[in-house]
N, C-alpha and C. Protein backbone atom coordinates (compact mmCIF):
# COMPACT_ATOMS: atom_id res chain seq x y z
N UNK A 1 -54.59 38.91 21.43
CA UNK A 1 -55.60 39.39 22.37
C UNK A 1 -55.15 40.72 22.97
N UNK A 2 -56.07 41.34 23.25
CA UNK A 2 -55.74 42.67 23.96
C UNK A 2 -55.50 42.89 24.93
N UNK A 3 -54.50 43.61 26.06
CA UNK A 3 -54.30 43.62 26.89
C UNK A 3 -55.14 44.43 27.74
N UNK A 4 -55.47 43.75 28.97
CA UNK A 4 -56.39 44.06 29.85
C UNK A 4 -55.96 44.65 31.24
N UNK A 5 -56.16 46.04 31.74
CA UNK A 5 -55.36 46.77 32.55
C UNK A 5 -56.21 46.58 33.82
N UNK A 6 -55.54 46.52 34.66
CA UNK A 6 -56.03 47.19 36.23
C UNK A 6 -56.72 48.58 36.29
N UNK A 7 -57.27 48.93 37.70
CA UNK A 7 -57.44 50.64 37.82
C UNK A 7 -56.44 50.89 37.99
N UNK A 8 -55.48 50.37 38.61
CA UNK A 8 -54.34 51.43 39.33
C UNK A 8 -53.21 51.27 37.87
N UNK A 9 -53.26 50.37 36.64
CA UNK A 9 -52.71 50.54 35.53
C UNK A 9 -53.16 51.72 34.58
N UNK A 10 -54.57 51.40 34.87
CA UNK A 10 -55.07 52.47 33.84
C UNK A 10 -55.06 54.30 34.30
N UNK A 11 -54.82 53.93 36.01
CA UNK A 11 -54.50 55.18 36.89
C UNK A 11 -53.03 55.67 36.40
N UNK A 12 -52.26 55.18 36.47
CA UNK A 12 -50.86 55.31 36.05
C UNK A 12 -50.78 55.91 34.69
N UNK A 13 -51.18 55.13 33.38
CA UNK A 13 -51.60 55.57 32.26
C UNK A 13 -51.76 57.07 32.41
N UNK A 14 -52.88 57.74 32.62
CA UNK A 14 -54.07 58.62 32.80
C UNK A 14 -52.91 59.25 33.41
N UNK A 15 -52.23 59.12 34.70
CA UNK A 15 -51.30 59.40 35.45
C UNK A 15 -52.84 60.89 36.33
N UNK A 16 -53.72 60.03 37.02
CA UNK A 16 -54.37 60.61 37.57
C UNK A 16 -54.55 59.13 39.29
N UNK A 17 -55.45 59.49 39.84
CA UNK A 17 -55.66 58.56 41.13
C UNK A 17 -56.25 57.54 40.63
N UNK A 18 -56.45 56.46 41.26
CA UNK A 18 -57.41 55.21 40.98
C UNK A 18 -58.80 56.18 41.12
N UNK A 19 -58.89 56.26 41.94
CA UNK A 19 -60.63 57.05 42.14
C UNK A 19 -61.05 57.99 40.59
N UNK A 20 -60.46 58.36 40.17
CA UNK A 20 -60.79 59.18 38.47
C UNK A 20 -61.33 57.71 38.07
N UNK A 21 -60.47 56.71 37.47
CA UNK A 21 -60.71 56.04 36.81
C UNK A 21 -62.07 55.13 37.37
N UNK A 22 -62.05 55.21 38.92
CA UNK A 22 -63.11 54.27 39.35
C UNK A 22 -64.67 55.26 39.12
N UNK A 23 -64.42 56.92 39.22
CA UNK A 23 -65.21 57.81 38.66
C UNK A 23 -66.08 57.40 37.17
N UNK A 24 -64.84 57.17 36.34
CA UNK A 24 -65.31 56.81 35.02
C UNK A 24 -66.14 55.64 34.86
N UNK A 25 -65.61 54.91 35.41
CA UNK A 25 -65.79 53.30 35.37
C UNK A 25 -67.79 53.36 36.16
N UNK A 26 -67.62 54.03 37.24
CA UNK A 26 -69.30 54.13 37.65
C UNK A 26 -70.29 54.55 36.74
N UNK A 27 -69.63 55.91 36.26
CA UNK A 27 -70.78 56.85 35.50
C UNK A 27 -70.68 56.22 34.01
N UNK A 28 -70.08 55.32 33.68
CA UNK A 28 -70.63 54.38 32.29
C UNK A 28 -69.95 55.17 31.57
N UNK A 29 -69.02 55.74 31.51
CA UNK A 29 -67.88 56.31 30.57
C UNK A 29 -67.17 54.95 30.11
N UNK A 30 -66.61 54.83 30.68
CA UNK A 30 -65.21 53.70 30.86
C UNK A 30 -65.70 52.27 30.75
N UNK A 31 -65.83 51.37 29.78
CA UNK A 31 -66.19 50.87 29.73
C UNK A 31 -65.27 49.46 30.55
N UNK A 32 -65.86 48.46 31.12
CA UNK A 32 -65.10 47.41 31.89
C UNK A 32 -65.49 45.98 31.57
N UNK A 33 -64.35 45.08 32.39
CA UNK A 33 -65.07 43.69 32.10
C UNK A 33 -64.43 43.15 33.88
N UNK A 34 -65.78 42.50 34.54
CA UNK A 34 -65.24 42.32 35.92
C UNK A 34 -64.99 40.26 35.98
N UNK A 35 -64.19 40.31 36.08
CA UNK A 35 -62.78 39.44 36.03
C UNK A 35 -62.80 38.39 36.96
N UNK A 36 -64.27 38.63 38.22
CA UNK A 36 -64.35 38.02 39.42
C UNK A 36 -65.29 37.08 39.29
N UNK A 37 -65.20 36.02 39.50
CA UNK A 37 -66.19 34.66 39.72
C UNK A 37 -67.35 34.55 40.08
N UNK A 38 -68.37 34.22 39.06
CA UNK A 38 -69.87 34.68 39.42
C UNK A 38 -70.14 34.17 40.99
N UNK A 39 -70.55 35.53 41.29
CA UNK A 39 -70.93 35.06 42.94
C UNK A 39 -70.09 35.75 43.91
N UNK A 40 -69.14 36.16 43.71
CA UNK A 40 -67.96 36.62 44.18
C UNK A 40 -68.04 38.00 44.50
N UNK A 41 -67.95 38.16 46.55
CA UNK A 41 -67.92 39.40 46.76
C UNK A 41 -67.51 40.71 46.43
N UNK A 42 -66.18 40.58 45.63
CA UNK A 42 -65.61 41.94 44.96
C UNK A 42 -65.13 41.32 43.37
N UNK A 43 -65.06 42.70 43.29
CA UNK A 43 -65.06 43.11 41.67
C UNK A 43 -63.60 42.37 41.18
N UNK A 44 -63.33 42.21 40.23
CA UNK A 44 -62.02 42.39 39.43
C UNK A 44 -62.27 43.37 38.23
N UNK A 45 -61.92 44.23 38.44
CA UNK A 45 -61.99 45.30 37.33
C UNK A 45 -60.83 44.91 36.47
N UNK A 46 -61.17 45.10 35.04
CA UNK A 46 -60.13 44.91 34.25
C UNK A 46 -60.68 45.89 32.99
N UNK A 47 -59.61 46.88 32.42
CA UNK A 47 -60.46 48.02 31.13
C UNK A 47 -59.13 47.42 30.06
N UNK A 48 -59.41 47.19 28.95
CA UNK A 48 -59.28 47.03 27.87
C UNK A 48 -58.73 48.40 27.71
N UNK A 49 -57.39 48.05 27.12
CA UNK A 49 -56.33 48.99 26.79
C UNK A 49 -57.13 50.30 25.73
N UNK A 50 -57.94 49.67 25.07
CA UNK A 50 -58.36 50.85 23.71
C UNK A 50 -59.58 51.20 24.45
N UNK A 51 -60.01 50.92 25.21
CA UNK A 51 -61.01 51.69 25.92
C UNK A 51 -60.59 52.46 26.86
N UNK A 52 -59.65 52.62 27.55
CA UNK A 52 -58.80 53.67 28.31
C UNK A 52 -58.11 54.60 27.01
N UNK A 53 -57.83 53.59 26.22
CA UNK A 53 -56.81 55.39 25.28
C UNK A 53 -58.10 55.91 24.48
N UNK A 54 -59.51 55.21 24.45
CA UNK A 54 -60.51 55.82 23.39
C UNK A 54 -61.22 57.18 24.35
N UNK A 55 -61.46 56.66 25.70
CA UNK A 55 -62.00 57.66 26.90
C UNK A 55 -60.68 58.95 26.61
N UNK A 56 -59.82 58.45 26.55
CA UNK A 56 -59.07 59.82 26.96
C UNK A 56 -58.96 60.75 25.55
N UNK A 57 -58.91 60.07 24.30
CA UNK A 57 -59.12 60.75 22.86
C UNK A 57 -60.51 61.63 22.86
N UNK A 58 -61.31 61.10 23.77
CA UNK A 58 -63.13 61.60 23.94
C UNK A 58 -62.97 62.77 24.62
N UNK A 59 -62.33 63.06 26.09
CA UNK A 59 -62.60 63.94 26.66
C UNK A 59 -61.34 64.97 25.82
N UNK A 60 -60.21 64.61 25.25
CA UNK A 60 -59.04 65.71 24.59
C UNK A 60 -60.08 66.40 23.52
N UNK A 61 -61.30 65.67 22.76
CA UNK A 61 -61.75 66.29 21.88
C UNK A 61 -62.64 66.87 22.78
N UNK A 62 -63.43 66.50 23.58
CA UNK A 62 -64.27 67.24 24.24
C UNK A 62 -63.45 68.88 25.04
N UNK A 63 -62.47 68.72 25.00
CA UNK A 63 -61.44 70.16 25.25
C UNK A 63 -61.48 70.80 24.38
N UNK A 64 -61.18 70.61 23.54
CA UNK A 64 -60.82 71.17 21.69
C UNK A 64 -61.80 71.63 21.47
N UNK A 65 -62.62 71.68 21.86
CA UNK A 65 -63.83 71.65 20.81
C UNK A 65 -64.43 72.92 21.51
């Protein structure tokens, strides 16, 4: 199974703030899976390891290019 990161993991990664990644995560870049118990006041954010390194391969080409 794939390992499933935090923001502040996938912040670290990125080696940018939680707020970038929570940036991504709003505007439907970043794709997520929320981790928290239907019904349940707050989120559990959790991003799938290849969806954090696929976002960041997206915007390096979106540089390049």
């Amino acid at each position: 199974m794939e390992p499933l990161l935090t923001v502040l993991e996938v912040a670290d990664l990125w080696r940018v703030d939680k707020q970038t990644v929570y940036r991504a995560i709003w505007a439907g870049d970043l794709p997520f899976v929320d981790m928290a118990k239907p019904g349940a006041r707050k989120a559990r954010i959790r991003v799938r390891q290849s969806a954090a390194e696929a976002y960041v391969a997206k915007r390096d080409q979106a540089v390049a290019a």
